[in-house]
PDB file of N, CA and C in Angstrom:
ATOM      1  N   UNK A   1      -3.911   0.633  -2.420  1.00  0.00           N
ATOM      2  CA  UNK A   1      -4.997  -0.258  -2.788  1.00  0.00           C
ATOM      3  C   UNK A   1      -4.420  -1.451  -3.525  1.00  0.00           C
ATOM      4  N   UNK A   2      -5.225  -2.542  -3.713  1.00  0.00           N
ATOM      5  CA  UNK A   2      -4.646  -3.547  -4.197  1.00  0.00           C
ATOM      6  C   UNK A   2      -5.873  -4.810  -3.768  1.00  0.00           C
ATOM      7  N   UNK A   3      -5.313  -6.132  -4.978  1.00  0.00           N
ATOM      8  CA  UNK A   3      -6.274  -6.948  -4.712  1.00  0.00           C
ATOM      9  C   UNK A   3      -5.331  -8.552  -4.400  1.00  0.00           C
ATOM     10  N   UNK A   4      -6.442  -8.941  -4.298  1.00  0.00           N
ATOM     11  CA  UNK A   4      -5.946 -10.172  -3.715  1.00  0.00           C
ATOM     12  C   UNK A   4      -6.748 -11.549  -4.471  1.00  0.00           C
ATOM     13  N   UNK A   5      -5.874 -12.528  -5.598  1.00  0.00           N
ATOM     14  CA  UNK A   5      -6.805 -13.248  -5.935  1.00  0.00           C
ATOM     15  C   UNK A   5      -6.622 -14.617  -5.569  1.00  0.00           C
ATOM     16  N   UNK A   6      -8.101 -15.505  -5.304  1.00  0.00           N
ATOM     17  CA  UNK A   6      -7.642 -16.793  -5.093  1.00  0.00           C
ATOM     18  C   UNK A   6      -7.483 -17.894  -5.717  1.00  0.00           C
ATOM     19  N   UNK A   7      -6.321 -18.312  -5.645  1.00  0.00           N
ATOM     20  CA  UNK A   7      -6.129 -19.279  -6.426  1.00  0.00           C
ATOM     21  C   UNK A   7      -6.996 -20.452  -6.689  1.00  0.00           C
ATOM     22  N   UNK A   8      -8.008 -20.849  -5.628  1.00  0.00           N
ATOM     23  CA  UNK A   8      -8.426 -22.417  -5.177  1.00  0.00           C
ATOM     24  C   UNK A   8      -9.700 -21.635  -6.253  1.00  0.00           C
ATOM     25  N   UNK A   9      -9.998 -20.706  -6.766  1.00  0.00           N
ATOM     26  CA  UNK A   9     -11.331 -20.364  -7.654  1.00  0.00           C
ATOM     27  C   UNK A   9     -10.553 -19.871  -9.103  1.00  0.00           C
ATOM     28  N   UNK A  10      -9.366 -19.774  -8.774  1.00  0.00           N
ATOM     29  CA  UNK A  10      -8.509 -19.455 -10.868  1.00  0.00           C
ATOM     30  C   UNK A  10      -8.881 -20.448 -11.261  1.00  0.00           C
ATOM     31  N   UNK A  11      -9.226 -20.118 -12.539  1.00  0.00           N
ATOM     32  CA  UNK A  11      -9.624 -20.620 -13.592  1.00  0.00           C
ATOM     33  C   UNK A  11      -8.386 -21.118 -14.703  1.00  0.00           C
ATOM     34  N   UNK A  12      -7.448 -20.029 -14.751  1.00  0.00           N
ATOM     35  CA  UNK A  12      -6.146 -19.843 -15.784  1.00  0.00           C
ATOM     36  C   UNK A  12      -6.661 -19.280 -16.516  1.00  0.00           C
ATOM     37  N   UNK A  13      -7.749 -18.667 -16.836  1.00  0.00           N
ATOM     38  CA  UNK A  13      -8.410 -18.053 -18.093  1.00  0.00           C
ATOM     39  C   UNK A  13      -7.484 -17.190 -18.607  1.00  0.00           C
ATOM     40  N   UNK A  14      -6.325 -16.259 -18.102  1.00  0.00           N
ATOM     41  CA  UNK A  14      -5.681 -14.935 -18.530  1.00  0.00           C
ATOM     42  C   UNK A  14      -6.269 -13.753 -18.474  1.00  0.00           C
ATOM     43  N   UNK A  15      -7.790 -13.766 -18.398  1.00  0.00           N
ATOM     44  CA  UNK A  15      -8.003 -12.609 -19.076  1.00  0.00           C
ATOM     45  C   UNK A  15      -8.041 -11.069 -17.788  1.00  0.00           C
ATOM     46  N   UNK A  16      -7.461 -11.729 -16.557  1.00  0.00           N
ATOM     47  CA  UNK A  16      -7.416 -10.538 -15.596  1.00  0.00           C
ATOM     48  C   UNK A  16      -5.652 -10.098 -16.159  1.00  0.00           C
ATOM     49  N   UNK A  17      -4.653 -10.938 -16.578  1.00  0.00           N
ATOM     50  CA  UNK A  17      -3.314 -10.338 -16.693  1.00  0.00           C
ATOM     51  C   UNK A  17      -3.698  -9.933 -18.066  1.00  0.00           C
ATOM     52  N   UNK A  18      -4.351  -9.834 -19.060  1.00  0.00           N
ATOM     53  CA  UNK A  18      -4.763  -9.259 -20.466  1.00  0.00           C
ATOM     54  C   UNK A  18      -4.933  -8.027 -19.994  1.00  0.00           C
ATOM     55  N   UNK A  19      -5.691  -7.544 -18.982  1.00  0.00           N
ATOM     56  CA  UNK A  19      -6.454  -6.387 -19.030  1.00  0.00           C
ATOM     57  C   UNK A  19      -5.962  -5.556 -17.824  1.00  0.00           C
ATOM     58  N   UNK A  20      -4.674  -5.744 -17.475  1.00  0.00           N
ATOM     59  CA  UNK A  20      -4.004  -5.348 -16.900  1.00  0.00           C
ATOM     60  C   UNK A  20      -3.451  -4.272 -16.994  1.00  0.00           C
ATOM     61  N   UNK A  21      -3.610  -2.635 -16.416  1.00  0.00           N
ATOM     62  CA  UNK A  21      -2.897  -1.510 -17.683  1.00  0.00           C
ATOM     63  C   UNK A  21      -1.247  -1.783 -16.325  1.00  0.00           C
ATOM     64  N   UNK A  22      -1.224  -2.342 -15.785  1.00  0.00           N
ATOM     65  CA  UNK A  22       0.432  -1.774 -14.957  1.00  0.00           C
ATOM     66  C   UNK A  22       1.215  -2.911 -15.127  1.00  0.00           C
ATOM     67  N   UNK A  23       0.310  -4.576 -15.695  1.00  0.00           N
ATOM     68  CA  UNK A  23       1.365  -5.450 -16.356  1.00  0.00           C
ATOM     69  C   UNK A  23       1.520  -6.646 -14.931  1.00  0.00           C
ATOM     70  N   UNK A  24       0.963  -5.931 -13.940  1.00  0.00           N
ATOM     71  CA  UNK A  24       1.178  -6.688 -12.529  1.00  0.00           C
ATOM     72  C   UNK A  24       1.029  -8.083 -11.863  1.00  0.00           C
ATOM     73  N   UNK A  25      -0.131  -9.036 -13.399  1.00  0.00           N
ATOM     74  CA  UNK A  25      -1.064  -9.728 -13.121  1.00  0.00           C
ATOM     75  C   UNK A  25      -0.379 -11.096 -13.928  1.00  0.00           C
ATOM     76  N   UNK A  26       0.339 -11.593 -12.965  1.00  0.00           N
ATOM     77  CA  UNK A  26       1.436 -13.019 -13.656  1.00  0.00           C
ATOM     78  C   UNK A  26       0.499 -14.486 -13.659  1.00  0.00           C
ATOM     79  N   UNK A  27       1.180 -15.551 -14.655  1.00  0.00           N
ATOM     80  CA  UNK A  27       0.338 -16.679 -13.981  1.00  0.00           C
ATOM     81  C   UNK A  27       1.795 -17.590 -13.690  1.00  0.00           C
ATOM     82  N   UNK A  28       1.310 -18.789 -12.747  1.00  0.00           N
ATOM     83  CA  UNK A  28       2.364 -19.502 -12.339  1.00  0.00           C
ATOM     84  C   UNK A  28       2.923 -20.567 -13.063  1.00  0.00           C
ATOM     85  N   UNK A  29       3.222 -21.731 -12.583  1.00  0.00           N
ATOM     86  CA  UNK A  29       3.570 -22.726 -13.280  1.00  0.00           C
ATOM     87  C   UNK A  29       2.368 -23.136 -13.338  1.00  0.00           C
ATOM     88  N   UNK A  30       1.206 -22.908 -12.770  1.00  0.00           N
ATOM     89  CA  UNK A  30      -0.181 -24.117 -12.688  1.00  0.00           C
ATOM     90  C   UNK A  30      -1.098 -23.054 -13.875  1.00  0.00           C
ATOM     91  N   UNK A  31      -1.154 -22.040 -14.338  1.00  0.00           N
ATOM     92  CA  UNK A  31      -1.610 -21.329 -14.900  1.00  0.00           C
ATOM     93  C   UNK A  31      -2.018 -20.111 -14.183  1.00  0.00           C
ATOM     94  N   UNK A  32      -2.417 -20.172 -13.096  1.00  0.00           N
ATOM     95  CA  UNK A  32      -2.846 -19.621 -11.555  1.00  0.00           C
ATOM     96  C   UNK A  32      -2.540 -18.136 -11.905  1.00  0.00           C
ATOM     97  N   UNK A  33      -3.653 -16.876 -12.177  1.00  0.00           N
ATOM     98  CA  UNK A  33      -2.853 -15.790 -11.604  1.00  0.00           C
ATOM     99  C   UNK A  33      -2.501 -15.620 -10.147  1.00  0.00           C
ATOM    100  N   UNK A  34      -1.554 -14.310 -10.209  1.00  0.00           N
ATOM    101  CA  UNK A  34      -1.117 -13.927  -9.193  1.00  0.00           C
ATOM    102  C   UNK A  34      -0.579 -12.434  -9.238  1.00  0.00           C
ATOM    103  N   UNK A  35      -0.978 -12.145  -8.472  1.00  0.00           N
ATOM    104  CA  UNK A  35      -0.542 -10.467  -8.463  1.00  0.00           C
ATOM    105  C   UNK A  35       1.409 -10.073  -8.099  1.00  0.00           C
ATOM    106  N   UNK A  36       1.976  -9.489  -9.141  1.00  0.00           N
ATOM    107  CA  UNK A  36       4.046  -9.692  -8.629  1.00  0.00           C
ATOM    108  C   UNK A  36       4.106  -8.914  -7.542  1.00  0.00           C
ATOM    109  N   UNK A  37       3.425  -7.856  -7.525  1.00  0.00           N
ATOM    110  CA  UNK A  37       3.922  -6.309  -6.915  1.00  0.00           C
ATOM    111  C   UNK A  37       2.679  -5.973  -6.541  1.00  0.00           C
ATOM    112  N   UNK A  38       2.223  -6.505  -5.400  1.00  0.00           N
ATOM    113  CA  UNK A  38       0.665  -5.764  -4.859  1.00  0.00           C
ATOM    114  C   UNK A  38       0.721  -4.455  -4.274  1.00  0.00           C
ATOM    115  N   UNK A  39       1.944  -3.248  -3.813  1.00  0.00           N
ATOM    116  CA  UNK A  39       1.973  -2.331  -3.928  1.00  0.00           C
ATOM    117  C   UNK A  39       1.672  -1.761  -4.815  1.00  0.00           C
ATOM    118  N   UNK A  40       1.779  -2.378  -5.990  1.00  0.00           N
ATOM    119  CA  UNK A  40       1.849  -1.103  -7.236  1.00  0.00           C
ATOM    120  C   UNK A  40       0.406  -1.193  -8.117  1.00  0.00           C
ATOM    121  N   UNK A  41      -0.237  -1.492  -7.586  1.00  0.00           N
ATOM    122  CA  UNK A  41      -1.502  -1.855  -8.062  1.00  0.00           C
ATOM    123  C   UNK A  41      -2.399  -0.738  -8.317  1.00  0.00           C
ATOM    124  N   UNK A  42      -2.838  -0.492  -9.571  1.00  0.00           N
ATOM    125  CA  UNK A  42      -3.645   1.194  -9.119  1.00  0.00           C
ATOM    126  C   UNK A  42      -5.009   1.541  -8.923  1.00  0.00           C
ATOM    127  N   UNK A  43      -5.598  -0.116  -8.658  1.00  0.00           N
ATOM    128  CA  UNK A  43      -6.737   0.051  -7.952  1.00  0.00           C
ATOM    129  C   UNK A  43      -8.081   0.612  -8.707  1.00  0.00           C
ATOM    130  N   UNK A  44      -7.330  -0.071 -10.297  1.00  0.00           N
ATOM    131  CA  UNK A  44      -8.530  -0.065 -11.304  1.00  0.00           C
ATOM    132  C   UNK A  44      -9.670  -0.595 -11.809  1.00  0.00           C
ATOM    133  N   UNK A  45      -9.767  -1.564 -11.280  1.00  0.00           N
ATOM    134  CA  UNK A  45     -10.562  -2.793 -11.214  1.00  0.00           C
ATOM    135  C   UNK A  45     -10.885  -3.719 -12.442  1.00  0.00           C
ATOM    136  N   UNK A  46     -10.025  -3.358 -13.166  1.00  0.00           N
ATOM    137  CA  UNK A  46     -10.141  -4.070 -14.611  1.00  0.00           C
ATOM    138  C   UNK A  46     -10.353  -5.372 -14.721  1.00  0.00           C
ATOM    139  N   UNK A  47      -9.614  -6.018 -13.623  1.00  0.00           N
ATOM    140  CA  UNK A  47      -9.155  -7.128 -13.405  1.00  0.00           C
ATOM    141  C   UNK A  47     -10.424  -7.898 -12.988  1.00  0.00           C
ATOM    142  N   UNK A  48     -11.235  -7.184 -12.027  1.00  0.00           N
ATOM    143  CA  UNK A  48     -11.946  -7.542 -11.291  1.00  0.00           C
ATOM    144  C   UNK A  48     -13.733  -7.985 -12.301  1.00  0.00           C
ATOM    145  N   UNK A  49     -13.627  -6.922 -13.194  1.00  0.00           N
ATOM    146  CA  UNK A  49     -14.601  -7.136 -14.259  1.00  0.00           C
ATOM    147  C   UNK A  49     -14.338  -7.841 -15.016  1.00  0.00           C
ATOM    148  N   UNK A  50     -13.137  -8.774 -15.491  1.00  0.00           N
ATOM    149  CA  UNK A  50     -13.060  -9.709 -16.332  1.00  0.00           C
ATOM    150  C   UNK A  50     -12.949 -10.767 -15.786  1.00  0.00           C
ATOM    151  N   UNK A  51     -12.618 -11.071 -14.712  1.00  0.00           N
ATOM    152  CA  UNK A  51     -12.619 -12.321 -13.664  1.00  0.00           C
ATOM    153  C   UNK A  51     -14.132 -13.117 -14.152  1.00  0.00           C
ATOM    154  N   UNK A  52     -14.198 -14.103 -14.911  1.00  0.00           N
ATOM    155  CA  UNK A  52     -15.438 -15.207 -15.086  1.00  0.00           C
ATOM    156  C   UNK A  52     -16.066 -15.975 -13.639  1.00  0.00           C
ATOM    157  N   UNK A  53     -15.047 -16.301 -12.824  1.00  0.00           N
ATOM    158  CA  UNK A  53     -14.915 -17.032 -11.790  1.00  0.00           C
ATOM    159  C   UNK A  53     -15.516 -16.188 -10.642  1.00  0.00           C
ATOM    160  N   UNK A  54     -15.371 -14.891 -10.633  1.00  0.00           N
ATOM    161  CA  UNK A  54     -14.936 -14.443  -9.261  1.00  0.00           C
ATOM    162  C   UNK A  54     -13.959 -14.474  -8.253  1.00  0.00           C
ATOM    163  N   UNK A  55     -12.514 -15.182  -9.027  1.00  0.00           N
ATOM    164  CA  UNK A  55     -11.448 -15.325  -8.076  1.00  0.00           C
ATOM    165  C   UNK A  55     -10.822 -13.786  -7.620  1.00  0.00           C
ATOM    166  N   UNK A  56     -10.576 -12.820  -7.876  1.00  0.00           N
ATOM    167  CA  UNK A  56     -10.384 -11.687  -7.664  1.00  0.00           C
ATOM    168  C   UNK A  56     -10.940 -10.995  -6.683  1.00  0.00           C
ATOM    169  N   UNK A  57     -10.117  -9.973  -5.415  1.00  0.00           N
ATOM    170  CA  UNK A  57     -11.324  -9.418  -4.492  1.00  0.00           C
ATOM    171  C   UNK A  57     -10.024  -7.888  -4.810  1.00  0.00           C
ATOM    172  N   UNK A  58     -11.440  -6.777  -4.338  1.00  0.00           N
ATOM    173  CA  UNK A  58     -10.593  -5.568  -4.212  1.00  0.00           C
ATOM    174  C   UNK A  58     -10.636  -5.000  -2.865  1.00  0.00           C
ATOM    175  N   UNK A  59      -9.752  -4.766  -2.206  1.00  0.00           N
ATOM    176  CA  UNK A  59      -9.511  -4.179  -1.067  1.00  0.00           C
ATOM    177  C   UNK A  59     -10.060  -2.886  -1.025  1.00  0.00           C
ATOM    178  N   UNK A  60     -10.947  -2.576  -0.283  1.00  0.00           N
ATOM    179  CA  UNK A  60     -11.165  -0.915   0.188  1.00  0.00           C
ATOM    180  C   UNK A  60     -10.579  -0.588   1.556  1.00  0.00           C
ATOM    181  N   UNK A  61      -9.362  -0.003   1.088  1.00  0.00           N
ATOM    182  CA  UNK A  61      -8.435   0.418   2.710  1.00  0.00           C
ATOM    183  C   UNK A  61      -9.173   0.991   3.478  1.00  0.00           C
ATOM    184  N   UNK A  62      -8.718   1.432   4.299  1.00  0.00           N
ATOM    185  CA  UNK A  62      -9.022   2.207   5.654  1.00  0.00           C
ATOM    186  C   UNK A  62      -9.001   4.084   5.234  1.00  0.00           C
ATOM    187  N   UNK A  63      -8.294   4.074   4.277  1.00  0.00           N
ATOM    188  CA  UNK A  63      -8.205   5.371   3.511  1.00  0.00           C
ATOM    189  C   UNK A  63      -9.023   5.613   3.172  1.00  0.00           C
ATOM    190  N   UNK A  64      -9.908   4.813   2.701  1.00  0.00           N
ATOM    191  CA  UNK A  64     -11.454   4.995   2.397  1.00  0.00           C
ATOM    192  C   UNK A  64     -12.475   5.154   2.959  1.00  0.00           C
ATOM    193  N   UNK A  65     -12.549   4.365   3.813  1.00  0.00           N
ATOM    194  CA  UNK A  65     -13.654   3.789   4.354  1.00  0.00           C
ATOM    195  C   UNK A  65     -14.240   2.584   4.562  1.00  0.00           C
ATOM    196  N   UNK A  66     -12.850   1.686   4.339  1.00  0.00           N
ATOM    197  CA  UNK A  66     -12.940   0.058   3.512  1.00  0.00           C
ATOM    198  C   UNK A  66     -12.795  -0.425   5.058  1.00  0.00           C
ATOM    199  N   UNK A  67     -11.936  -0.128   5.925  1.00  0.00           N
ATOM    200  CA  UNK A  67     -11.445  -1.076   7.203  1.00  0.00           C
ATOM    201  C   UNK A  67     -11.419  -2.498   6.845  1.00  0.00           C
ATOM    202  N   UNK A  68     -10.887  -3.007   5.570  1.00  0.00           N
ATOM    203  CA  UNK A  68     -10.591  -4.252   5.303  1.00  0.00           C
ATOM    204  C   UNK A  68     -11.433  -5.029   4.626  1.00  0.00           C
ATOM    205  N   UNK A  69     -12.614  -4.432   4.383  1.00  0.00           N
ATOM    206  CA  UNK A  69     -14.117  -4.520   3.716  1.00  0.00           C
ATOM    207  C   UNK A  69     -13.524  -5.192   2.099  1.00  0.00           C
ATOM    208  N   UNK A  70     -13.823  -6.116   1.590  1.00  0.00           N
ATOM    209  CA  UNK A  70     -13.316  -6.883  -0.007  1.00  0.00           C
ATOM    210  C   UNK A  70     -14.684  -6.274  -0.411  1.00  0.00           C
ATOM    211  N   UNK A  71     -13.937  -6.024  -2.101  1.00  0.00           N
ATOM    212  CA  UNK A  71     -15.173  -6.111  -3.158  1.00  0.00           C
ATOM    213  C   UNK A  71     -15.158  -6.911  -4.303  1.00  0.00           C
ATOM    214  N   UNK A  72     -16.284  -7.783  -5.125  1.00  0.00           N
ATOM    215  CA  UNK A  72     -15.805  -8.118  -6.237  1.00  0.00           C
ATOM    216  C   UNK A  72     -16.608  -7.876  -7.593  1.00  0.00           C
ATOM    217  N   UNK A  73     -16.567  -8.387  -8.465  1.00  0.00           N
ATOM    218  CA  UNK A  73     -17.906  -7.847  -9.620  1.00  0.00           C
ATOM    219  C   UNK A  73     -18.478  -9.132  -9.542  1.00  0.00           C
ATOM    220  N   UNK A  74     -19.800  -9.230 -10.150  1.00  0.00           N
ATOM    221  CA  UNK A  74     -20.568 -10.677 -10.893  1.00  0.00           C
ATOM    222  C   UNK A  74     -21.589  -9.738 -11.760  1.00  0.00           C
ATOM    223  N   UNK A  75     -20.985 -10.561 -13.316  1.00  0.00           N
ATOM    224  CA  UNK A  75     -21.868  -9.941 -14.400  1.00  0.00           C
ATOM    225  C   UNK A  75     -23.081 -11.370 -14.417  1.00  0.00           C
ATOM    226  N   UNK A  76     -24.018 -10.235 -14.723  1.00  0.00           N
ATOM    227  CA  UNK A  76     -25.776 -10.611 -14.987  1.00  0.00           C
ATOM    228  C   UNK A  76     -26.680 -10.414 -15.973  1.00  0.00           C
ATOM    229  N   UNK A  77     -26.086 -10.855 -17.467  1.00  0.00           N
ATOM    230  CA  UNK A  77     -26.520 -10.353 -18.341  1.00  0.00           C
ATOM    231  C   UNK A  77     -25.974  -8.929 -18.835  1.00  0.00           C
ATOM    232  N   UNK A  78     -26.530  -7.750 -18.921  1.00  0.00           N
ATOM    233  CA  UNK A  78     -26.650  -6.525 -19.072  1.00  0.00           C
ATOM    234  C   UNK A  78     -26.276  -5.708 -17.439  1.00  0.00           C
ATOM    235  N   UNK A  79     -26.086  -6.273 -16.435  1.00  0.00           N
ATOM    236  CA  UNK A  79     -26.008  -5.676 -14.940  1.00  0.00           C
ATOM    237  C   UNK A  79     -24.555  -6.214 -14.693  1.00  0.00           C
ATOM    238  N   UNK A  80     -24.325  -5.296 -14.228  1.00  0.00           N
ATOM    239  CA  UNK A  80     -22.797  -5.413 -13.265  1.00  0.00           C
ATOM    240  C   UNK A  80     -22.788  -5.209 -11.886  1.00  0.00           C
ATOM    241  N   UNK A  81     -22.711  -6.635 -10.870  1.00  0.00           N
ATOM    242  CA  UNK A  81     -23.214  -5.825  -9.637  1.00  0.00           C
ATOM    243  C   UNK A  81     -22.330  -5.940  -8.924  1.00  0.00           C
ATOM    244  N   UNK A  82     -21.257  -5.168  -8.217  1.00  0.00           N
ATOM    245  CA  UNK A  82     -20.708  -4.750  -7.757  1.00  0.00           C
ATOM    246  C   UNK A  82     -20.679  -5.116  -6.096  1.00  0.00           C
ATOM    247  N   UNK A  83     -20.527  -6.054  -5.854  1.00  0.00           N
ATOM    248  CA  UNK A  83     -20.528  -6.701  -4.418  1.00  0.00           C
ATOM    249  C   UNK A  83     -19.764  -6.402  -3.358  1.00  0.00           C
ATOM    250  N   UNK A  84     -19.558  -5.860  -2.226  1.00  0.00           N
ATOM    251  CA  UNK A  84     -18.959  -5.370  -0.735  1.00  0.00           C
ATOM    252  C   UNK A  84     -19.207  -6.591   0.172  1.00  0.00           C
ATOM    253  N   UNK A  85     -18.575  -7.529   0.091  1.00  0.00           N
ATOM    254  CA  UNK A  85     -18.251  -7.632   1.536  1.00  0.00           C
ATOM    255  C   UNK A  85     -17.505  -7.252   3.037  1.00  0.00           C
ATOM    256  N   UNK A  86     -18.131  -6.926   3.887  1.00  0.00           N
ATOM    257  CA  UNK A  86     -17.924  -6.117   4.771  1.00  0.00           C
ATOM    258  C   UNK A  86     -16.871  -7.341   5.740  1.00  0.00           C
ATOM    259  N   UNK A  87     -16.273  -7.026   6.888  1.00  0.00           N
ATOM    260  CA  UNK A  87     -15.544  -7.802   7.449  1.00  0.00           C
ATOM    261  C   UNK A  87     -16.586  -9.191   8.863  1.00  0.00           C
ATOM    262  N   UNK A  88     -17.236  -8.459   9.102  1.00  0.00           N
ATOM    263  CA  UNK A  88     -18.688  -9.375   9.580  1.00  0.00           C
ATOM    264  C   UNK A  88     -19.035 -10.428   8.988  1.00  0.00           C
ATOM    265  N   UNK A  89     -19.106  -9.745   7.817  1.00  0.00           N
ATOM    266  CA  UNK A  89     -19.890 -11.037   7.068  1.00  0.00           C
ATOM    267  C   UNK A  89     -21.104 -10.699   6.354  1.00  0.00           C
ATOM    268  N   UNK A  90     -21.247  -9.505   6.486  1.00  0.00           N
ATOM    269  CA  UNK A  90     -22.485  -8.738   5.853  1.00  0.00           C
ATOM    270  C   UNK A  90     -22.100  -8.381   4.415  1.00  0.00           C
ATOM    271  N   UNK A  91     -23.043  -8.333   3.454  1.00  0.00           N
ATOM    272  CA  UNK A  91     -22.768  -8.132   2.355  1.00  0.00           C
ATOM    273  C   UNK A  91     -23.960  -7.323   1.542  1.00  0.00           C
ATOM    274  N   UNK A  92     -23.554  -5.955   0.453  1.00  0.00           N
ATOM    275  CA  UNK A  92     -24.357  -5.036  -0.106  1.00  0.00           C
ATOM    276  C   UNK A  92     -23.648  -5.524  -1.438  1.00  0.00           C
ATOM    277  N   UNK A  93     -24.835  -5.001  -2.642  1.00  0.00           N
ATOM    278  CA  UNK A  93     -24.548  -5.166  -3.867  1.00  0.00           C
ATOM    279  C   UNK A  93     -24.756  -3.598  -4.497  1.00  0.00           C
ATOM    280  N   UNK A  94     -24.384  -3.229  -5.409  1.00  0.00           N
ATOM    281  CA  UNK A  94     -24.416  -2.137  -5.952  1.00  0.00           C
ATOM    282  C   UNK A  94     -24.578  -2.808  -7.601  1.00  0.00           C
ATOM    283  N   UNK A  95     -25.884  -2.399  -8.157  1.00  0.00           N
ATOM    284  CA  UNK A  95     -26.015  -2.717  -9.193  1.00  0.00           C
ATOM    285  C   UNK A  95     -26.046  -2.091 -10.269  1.00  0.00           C
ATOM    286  N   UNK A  96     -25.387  -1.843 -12.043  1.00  0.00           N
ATOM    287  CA  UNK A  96     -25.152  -0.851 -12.757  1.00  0.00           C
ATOM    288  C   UNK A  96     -25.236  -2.157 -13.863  1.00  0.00           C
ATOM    289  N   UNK A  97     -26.878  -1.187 -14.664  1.00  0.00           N
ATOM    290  CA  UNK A  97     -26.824  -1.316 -15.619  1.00  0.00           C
ATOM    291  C   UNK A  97     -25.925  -0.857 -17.113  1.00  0.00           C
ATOM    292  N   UNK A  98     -25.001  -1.971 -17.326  1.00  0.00           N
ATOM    293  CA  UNK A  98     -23.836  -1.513 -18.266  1.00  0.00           C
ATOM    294  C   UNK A  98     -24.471  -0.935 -19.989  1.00  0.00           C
ATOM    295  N   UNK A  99     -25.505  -1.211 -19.665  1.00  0.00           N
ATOM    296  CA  UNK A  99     -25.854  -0.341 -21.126  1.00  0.00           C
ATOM    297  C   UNK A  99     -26.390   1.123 -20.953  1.00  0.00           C
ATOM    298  N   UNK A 100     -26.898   1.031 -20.217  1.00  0.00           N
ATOM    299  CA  UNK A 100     -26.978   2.353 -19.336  1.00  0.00           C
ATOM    300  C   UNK A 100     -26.007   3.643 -18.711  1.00  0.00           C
ATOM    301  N   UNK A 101     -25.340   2.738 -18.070  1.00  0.00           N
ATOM    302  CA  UNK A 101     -24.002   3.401 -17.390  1.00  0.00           C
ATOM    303  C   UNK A 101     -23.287   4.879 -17.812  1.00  0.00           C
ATOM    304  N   UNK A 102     -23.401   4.909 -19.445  1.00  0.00           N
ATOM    305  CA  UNK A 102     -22.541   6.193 -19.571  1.00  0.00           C
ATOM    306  C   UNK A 102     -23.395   6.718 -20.086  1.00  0.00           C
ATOM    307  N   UNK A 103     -24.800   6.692 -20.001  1.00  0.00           N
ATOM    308  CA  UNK A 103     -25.504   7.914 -20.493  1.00  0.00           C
ATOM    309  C   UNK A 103     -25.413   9.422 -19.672  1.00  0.00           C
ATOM    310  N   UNK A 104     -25.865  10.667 -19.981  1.00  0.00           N
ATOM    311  CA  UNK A 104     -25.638  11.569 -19.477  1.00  0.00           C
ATOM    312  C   UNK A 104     -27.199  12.143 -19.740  1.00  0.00           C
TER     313      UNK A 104
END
């Protein structure tokens, strides 16, 4: 697993290589992240929830059920919705209320 971010929507903000637990998440000479080692990625999505921009996408392999399918986050207040784009062009949201989320 692994993600892929775009540059033409970085911001330079840092805060996807901050929240990085494997360290993977470099910026360039332009500020630009960039992922060093997209093998080694562990497909935590940390990155993906701190992204302001939305430059960040997460791959759902074929191991999954992804067949190449990207995902990304967009926070909404109190909601985290969790976006699939499919390879078509079709797109589902999955929405999680973050104050909510770890109740039991």
């Amino acid at each position: 697993m692994s993600i892929a971010i775009d540059k033409n929507k970085c911001v330079g903000c840092g805060k996807c290589h901050d929240v990085c637990p494997g360290t993977l998440i470099k910026s360039d000479e332009n500020g630009k992240a960039y992922i060093k080692y997209p093998r080694d990625c562990w497909g935590c999505t940390s990155c993906l929830k701190e992204c302001p921009v939305y430059a960040i996408r997460f791959f759902l392999g074929a191991d999954i059920g992804g067949r190449g399918t990207l995902m990304h986050t967009e926070k909404h207040g109190d909601f985290l919705d969790w976006v699939i784009e499919y390879p078509g062009g079709d797109t589902s949201v999955i929405r999680v209320n973050t104050k909510e989320s770890n109740r039991y």
